[in-house]
PDB file of N, CA and C in Angstrom:
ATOM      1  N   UNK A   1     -14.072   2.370  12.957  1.00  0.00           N
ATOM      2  CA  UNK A   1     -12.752   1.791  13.131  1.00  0.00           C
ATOM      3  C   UNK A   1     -12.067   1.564  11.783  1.00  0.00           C
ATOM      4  N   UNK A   2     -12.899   0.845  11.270  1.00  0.00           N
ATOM      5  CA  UNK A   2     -12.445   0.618   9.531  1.00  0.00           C
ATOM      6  C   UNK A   2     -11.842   2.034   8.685  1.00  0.00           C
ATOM      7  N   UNK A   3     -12.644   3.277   8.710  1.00  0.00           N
ATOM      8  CA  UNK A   3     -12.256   3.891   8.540  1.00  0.00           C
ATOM      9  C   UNK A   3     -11.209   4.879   8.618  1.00  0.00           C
ATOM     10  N   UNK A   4     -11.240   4.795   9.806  1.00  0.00           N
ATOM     11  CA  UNK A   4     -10.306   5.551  10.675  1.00  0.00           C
ATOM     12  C   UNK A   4      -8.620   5.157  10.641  1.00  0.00           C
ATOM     13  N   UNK A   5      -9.177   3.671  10.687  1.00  0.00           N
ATOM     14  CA  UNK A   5      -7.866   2.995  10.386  1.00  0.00           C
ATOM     15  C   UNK A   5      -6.975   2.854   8.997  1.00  0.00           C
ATOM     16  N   UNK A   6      -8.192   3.383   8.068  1.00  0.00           N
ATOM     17  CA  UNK A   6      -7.497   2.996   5.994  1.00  0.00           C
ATOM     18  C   UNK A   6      -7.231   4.661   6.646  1.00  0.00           C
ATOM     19  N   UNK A   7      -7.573   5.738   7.209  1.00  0.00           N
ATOM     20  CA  UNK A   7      -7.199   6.909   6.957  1.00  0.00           C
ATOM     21  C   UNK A   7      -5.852   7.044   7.901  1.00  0.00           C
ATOM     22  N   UNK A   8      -5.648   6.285   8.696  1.00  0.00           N
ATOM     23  CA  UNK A   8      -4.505   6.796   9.100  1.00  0.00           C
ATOM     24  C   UNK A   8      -3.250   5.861   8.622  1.00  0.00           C
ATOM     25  N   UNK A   9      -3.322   4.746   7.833  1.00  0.00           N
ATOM     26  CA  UNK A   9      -2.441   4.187   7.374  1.00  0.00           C
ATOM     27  C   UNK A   9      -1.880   5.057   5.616  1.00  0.00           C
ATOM     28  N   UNK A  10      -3.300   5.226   4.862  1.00  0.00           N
ATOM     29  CA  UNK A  10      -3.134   6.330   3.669  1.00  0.00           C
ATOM     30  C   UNK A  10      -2.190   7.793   4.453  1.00  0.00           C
ATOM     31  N   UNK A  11      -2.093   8.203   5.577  1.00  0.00           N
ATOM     32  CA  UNK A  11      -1.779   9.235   6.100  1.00  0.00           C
ATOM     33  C   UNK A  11      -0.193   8.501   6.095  1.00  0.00           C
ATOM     34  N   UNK A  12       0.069   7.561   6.820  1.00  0.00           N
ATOM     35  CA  UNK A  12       1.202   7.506   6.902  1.00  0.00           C
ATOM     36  C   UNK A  12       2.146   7.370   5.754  1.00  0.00           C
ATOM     37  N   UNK A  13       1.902   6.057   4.976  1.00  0.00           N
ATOM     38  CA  UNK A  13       1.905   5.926   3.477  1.00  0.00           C
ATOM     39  C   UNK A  13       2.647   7.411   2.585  1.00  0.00           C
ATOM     40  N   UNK A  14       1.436   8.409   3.201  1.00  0.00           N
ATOM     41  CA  UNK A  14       1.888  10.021   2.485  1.00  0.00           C
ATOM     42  C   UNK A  14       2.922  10.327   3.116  1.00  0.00           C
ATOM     43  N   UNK A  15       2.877  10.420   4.395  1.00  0.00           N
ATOM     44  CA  UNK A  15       4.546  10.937   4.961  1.00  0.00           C
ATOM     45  C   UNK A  15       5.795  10.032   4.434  1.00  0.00           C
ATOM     46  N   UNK A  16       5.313   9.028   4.603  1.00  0.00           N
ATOM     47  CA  UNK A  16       6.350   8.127   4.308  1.00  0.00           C
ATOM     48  C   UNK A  16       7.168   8.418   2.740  1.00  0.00           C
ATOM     49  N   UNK A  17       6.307   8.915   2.250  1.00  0.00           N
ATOM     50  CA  UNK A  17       6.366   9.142   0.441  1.00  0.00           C
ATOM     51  C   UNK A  17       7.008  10.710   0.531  1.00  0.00           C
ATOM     52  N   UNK A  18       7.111  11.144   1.824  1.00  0.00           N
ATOM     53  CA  UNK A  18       7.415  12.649   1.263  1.00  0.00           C
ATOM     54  C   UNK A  18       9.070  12.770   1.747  1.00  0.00           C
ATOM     55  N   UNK A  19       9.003  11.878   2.879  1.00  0.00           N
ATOM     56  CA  UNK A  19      10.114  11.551   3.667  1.00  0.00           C
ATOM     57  C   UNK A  19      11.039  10.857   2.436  1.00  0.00           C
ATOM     58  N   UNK A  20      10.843  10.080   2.004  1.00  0.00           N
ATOM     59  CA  UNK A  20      11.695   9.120   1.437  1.00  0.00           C
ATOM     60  C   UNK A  20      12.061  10.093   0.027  1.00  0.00           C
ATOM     61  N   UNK A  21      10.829  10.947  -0.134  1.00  0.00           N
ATOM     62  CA  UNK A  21      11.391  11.666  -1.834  1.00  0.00           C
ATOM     63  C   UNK A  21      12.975  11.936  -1.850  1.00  0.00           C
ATOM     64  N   UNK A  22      13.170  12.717  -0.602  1.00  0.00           N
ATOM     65  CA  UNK A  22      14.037  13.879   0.178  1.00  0.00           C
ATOM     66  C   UNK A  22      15.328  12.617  -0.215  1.00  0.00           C
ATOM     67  N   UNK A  23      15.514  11.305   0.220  1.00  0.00           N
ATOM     68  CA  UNK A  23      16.675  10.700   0.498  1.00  0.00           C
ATOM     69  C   UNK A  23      16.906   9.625  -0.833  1.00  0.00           C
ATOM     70  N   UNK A  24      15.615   9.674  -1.809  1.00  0.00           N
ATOM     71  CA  UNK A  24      15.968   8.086  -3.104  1.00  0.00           C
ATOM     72  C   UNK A  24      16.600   9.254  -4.036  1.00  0.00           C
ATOM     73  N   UNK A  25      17.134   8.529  -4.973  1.00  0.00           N
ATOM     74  CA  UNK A  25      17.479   9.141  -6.324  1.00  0.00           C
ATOM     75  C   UNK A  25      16.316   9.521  -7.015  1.00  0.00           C
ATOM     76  N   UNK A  26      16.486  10.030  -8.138  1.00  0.00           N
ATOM     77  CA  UNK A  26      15.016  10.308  -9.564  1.00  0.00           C
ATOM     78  C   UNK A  26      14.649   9.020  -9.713  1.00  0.00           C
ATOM     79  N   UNK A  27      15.482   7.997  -9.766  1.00  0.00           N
ATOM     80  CA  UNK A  27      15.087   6.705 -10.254  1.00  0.00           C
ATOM     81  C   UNK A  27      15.099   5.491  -9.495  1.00  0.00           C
ATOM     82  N   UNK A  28      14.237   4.871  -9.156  1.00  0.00           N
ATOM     83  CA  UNK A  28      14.793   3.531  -8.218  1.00  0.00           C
ATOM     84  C   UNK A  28      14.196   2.311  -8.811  1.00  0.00           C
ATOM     85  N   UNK A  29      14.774   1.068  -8.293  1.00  0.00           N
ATOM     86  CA  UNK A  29      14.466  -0.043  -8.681  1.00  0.00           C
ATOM     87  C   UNK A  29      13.485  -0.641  -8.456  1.00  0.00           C
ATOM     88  N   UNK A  30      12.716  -1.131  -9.203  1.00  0.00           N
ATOM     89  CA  UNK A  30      11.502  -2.307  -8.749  1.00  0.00           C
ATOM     90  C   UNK A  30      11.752  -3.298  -9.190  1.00  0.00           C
ATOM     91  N   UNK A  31      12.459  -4.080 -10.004  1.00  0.00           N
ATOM     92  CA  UNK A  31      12.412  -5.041 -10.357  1.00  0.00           C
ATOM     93  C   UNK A  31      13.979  -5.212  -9.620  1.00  0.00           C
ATOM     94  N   UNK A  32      14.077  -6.861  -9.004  1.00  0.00           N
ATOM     95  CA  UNK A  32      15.129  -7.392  -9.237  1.00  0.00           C
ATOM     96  C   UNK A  32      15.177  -8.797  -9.808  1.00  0.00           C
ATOM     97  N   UNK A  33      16.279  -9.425 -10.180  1.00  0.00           N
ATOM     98  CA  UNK A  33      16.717 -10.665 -10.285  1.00  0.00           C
ATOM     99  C   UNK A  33      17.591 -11.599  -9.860  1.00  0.00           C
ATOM    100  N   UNK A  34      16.977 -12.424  -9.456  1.00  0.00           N
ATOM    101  CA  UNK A  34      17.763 -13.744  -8.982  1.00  0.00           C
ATOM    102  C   UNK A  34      18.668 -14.757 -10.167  1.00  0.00           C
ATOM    103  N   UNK A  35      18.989 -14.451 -11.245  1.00  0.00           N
ATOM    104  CA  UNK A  35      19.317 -14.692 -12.459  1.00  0.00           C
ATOM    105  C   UNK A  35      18.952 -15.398 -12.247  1.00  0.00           C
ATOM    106  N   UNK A  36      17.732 -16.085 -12.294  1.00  0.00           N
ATOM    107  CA  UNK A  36      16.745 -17.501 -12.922  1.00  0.00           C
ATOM    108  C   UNK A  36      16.195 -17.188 -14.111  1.00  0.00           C
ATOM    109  N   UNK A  37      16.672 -16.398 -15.061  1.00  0.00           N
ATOM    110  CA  UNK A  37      15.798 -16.202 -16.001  1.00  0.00           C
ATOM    111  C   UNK A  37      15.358 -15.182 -16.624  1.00  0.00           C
ATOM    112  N   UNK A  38      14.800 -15.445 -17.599  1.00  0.00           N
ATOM    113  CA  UNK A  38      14.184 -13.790 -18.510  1.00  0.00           C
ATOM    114  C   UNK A  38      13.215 -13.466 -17.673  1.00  0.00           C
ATOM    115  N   UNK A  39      13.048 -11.896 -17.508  1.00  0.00           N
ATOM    116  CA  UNK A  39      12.096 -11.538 -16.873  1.00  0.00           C
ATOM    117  C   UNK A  39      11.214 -10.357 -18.121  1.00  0.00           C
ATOM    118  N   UNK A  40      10.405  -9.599 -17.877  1.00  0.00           N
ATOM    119  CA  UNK A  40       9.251  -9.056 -18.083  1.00  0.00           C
ATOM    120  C   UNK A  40       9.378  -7.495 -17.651  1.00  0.00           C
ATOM    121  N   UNK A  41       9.220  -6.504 -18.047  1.00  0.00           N
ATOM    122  CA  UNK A  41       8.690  -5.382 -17.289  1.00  0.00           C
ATOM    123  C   UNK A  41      10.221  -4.528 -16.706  1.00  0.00           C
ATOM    124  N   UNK A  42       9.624  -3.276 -16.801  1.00  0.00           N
ATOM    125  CA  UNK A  42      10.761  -2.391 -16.226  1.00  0.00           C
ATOM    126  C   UNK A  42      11.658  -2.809 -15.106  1.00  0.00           C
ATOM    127  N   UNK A  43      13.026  -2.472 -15.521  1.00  0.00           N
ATOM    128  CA  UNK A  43      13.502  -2.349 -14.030  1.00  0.00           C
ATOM    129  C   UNK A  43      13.668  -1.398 -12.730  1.00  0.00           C
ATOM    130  N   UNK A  44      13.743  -0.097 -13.887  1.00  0.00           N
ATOM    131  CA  UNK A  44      13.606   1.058 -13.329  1.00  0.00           C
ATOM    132  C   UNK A  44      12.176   2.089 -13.184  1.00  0.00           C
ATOM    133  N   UNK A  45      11.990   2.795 -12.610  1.00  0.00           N
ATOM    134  CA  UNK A  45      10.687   3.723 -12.422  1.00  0.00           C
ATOM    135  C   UNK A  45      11.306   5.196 -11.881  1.00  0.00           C
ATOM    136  N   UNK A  46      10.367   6.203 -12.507  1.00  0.00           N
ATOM    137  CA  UNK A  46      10.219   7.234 -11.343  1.00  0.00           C
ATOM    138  C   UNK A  46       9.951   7.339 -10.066  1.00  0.00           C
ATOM    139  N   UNK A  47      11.013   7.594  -9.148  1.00  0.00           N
ATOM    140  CA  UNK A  47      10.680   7.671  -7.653  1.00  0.00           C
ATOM    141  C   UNK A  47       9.497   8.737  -7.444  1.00  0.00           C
ATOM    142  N   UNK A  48       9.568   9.731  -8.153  1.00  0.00           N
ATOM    143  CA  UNK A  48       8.473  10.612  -7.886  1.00  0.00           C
ATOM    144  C   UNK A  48       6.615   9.733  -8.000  1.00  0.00           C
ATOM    145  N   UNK A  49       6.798   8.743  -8.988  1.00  0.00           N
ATOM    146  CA  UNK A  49       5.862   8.135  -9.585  1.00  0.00           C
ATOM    147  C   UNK A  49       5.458   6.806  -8.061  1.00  0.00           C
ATOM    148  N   UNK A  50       6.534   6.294  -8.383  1.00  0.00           N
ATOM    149  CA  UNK A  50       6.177   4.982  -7.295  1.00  0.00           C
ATOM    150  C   UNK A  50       5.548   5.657  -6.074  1.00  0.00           C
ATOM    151  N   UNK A  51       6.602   6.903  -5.537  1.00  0.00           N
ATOM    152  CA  UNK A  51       5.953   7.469  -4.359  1.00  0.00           C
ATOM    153  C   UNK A  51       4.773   7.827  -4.418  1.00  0.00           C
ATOM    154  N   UNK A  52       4.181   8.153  -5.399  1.00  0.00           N
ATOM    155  CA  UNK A  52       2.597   8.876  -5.381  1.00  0.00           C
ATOM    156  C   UNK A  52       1.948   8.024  -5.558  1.00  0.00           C
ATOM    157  N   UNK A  53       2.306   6.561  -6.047  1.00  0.00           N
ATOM    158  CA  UNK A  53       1.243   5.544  -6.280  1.00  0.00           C
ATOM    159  C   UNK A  53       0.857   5.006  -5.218  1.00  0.00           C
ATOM    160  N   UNK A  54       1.892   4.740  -4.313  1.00  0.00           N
ATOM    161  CA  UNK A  54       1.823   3.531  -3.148  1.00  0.00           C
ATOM    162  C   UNK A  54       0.558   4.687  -2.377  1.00  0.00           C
ATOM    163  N   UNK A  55       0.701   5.816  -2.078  1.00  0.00           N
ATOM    164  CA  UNK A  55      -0.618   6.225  -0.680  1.00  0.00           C
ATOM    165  C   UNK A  55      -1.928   6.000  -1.994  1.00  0.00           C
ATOM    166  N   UNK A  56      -1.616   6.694  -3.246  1.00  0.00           N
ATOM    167  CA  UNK A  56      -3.277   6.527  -3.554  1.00  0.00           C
ATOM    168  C   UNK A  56      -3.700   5.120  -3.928  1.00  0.00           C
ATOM    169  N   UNK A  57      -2.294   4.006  -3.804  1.00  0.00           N
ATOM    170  CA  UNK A  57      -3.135   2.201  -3.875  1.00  0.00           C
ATOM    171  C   UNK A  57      -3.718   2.218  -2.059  1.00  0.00           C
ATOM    172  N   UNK A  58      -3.000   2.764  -1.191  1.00  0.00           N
ATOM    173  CA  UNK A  58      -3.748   2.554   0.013  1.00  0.00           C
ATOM    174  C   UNK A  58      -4.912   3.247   0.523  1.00  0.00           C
ATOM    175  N   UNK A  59      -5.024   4.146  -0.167  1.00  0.00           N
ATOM    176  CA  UNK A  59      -5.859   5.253   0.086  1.00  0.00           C
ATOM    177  C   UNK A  59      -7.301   4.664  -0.630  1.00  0.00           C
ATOM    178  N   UNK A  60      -7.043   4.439  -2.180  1.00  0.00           N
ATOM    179  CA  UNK A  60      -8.165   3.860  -2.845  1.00  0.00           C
ATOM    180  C   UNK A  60      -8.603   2.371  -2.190  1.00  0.00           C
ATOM    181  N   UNK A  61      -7.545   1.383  -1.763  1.00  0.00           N
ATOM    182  CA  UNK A  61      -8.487   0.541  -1.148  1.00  0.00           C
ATOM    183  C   UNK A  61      -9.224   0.442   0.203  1.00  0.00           C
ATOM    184  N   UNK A  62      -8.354   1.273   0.712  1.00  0.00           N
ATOM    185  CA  UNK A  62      -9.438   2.164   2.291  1.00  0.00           C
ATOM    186  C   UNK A  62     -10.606   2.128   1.704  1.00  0.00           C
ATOM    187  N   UNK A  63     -10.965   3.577   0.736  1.00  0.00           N
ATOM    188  CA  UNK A  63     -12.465   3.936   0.603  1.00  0.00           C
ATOM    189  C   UNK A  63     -12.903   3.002  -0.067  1.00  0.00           C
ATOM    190  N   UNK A  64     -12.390   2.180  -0.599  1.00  0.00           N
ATOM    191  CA  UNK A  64     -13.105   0.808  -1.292  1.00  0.00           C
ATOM    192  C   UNK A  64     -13.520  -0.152  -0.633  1.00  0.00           C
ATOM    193  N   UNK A  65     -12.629  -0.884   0.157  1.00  0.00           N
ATOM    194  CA  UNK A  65     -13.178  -1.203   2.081  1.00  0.00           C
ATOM    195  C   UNK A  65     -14.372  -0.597   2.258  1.00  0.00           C
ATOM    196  N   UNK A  66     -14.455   0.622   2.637  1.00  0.00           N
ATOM    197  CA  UNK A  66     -15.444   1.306   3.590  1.00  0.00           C
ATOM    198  C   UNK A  66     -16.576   1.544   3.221  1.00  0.00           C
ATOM    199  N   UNK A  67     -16.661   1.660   1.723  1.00  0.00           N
ATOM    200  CA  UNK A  67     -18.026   1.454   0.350  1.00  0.00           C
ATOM    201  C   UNK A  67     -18.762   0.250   0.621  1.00  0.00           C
ATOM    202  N   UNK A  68     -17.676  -1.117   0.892  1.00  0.00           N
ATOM    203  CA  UNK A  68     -18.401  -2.249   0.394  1.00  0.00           C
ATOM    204  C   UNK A  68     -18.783  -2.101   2.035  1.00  0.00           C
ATOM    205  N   UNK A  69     -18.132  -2.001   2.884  1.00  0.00           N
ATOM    206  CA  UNK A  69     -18.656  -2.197   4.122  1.00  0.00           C
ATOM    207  C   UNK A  69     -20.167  -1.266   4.867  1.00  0.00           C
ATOM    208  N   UNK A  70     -20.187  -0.346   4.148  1.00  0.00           N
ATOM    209  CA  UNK A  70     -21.090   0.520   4.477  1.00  0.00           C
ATOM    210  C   UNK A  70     -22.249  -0.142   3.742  1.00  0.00           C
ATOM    211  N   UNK A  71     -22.395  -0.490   2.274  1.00  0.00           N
ATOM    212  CA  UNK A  71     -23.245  -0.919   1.903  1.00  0.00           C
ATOM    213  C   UNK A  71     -23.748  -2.447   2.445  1.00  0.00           C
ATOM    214  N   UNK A  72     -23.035  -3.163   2.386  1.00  0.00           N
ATOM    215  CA  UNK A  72     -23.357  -4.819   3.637  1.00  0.00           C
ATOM    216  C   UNK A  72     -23.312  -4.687   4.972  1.00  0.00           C
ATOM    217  N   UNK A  73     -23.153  -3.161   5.475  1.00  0.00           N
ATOM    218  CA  UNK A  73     -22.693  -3.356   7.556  1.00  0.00           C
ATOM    219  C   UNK A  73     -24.288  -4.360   8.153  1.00  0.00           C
ATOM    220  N   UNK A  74     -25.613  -3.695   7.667  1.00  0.00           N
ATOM    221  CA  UNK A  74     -26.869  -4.207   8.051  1.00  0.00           C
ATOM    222  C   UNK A  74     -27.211  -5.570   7.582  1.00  0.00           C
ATOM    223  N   UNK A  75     -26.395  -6.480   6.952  1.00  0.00           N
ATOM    224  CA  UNK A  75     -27.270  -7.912   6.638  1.00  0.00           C
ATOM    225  C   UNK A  75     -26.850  -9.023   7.294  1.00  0.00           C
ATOM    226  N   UNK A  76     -27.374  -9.574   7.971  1.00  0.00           N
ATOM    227  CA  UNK A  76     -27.332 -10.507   8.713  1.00  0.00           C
ATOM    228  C   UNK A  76     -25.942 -11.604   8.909  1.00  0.00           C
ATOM    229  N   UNK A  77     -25.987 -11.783   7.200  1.00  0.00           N
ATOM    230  CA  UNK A  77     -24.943 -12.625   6.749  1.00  0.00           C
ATOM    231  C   UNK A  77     -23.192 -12.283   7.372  1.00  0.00           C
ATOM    232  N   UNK A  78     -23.372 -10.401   7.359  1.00  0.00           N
ATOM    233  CA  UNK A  78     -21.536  -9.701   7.274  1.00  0.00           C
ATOM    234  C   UNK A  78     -21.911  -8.941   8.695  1.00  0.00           C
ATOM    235  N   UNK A  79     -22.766  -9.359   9.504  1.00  0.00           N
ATOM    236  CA  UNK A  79     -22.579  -8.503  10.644  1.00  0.00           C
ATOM    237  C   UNK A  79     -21.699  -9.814  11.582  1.00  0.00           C
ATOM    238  N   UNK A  80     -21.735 -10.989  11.198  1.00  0.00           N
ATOM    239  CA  UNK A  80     -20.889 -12.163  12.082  1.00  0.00           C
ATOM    240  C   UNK A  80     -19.295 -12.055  11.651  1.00  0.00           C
ATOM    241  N   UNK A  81     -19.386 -11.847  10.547  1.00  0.00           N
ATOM    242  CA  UNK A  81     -17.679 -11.351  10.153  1.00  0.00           C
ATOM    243  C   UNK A  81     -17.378 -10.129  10.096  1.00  0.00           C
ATOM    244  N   UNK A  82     -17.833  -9.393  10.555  1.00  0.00           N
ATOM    245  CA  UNK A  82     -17.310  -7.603  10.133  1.00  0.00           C
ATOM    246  C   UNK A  82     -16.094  -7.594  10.933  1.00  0.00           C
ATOM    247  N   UNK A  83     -15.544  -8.224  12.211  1.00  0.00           N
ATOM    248  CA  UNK A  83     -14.744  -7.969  12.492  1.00  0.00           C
ATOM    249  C   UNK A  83     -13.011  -8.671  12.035  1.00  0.00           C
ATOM    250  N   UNK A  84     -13.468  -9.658  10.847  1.00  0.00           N
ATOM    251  CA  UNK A  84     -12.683 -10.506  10.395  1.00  0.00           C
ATOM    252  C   UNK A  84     -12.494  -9.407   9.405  1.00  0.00           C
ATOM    253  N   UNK A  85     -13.578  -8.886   8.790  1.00  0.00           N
ATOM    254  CA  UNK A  85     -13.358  -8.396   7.378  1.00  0.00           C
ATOM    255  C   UNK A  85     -12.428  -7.066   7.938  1.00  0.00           C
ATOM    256  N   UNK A  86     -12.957  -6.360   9.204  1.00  0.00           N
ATOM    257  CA  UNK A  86     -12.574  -5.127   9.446  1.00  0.00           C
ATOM    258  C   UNK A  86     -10.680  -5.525   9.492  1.00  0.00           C
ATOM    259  N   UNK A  87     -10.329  -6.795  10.030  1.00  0.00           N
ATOM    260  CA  UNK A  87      -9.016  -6.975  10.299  1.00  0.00           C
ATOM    261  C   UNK A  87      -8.329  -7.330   9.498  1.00  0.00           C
ATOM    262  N   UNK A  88      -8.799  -7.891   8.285  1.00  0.00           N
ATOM    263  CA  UNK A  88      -8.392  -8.078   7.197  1.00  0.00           C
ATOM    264  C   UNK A  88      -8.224  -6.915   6.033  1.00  0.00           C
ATOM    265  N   UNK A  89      -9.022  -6.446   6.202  1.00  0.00           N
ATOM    266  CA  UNK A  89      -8.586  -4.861   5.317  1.00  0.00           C
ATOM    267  C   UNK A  89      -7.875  -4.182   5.827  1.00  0.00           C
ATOM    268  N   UNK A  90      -7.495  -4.001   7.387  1.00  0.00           N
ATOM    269  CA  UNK A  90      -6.320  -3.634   8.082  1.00  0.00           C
ATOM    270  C   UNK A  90      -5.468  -4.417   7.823  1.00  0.00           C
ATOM    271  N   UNK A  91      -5.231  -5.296   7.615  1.00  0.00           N
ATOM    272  CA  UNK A  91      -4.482  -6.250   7.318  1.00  0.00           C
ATOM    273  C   UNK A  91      -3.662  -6.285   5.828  1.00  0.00           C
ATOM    274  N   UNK A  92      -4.462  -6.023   5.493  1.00  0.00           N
ATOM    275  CA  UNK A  92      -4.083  -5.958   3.610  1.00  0.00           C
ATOM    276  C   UNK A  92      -3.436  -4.306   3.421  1.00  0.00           C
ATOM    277  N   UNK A  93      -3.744  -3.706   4.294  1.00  0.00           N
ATOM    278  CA  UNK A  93      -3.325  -2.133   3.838  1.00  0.00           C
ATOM    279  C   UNK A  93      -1.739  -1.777   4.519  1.00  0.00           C
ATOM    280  N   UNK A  94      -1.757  -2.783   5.959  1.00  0.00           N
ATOM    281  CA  UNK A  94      -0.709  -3.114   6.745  1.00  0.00           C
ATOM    282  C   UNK A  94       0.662  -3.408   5.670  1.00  0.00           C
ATOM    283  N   UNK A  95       0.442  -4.859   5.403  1.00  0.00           N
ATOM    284  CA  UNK A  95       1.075  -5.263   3.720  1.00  0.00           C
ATOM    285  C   UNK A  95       1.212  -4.148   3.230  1.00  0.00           C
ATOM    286  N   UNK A  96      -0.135  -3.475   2.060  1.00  0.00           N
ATOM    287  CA  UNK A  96       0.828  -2.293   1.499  1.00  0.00           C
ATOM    288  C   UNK A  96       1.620  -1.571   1.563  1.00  0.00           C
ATOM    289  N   UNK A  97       1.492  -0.790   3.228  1.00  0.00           N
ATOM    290  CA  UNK A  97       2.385   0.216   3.613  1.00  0.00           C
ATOM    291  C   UNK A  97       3.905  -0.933   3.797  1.00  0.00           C
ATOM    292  N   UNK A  98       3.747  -1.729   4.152  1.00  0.00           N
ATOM    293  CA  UNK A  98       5.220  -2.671   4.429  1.00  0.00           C
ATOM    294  C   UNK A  98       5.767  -2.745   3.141  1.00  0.00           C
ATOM    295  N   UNK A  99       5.030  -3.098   2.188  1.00  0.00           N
ATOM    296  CA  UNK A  99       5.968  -3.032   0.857  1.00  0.00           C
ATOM    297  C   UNK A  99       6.774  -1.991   0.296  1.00  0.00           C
ATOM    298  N   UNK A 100       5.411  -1.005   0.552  1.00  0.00           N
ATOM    299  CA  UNK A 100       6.234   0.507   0.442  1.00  0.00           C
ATOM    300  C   UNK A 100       7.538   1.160   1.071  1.00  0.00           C
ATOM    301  N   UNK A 101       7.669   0.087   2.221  1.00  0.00           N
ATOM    302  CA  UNK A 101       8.690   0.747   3.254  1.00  0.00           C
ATOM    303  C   UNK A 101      10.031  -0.367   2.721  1.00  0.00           C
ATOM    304  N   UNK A 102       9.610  -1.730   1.984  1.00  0.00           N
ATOM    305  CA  UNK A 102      10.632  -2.461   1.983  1.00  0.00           C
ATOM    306  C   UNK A 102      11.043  -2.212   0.747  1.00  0.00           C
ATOM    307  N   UNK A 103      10.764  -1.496  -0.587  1.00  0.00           N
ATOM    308  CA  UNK A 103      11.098  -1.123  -1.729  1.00  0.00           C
ATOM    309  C   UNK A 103      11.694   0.192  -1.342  1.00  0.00           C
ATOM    310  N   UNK A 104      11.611   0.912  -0.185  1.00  0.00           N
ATOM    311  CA  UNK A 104      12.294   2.198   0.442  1.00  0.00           C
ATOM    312  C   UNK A 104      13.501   2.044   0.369  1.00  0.00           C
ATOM    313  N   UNK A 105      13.410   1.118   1.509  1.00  0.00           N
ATOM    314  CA  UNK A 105      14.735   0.356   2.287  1.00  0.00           C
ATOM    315  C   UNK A 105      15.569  -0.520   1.274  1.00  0.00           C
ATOM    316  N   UNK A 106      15.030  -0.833   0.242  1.00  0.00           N
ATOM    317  CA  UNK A 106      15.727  -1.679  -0.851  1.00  0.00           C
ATOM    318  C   UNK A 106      16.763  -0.654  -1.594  1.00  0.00           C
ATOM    319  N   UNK A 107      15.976   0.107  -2.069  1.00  0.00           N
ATOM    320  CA  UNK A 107      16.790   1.010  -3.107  1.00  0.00           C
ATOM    321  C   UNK A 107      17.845   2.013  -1.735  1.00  0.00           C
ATOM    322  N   UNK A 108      17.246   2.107  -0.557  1.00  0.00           N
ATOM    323  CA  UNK A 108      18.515   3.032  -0.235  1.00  0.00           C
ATOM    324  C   UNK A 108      19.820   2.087   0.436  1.00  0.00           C
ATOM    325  N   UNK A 109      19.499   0.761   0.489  1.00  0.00           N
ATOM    326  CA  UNK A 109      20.427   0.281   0.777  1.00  0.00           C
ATOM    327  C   UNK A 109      20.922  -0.681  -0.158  1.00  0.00           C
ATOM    328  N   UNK A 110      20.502  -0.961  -1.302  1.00  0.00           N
ATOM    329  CA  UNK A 110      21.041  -1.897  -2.054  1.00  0.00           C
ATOM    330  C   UNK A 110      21.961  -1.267  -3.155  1.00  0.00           C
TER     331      UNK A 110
END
C-alpha cells in the first residue's frame, strides 16, 4: 500500500510538472511578501527547475518511506503503528503534491 501509494502520487506530481511546464513562464515566483520585513533568499527560480524538483522531493521521500519501512515492517514495536506511519507518509507526500499545485496556481494566477 505504502508503496504503491508514494508511486502513484510521484506519478502524479510528474504529470502535474509536465502539464504546468506548457502554461508558467521560464520564471516563476517562490518567494512572496507580506511587507513585514527583510526577507532572505530568491524571489525568482527556474520553472523548468522547481518543476523537476517537486516529483523527485516526492519521489525520494516515497522510497525513503518504503526503506525505513521495509527494514522495521517485522519488529514488534512498528507492526502496532504501521498503519499510522503508512498514513502519515501518505499524508506528508499528500502536502507535497498540494504545495506543488498551490505554487502552480500562485504564479498562474497572481
Amino acid at each position: 500500500m505504502l508503496a504503491a501509494g508514494g508511486f502513484g502520487l510521484s506519478l502524479l506530481s510528474a504529470v502535474t510538472s509536465i502539464i504546468a511546464h506548457g502554461v508558467l513562464p521560464d520564471r516563476i515566483r517562490i518567494h512572496w511578501t507580506l511587507g513585514m520585513g527583510p526577507y532572505y533568499g530568491p524571489e525568482f527560480a527556474p520553472a523548468w527547475l522547481v518543476l523537476l524538483l517537486f516529483p523527485v522531493l516526492i519521489a525520494g521521500t516515497a522510497v525513503l518511506a518504503s526503506v525505513i519501512d521495509a527494514r522495521v515492517r517485522n519488529t514488534d514495536a512498528f507492526t502496532e503503528i504501521r498503519p499510522f506511519y503508512i498514513v502519515a507518509v501518505l499524508g506528508t507526500l499528500t502536502v507535497l503534491l498540494g504545495c506543488q499545485g498551490g505554487l502552480i496556481l500562485a504564479n498562474l494566477y497572481a
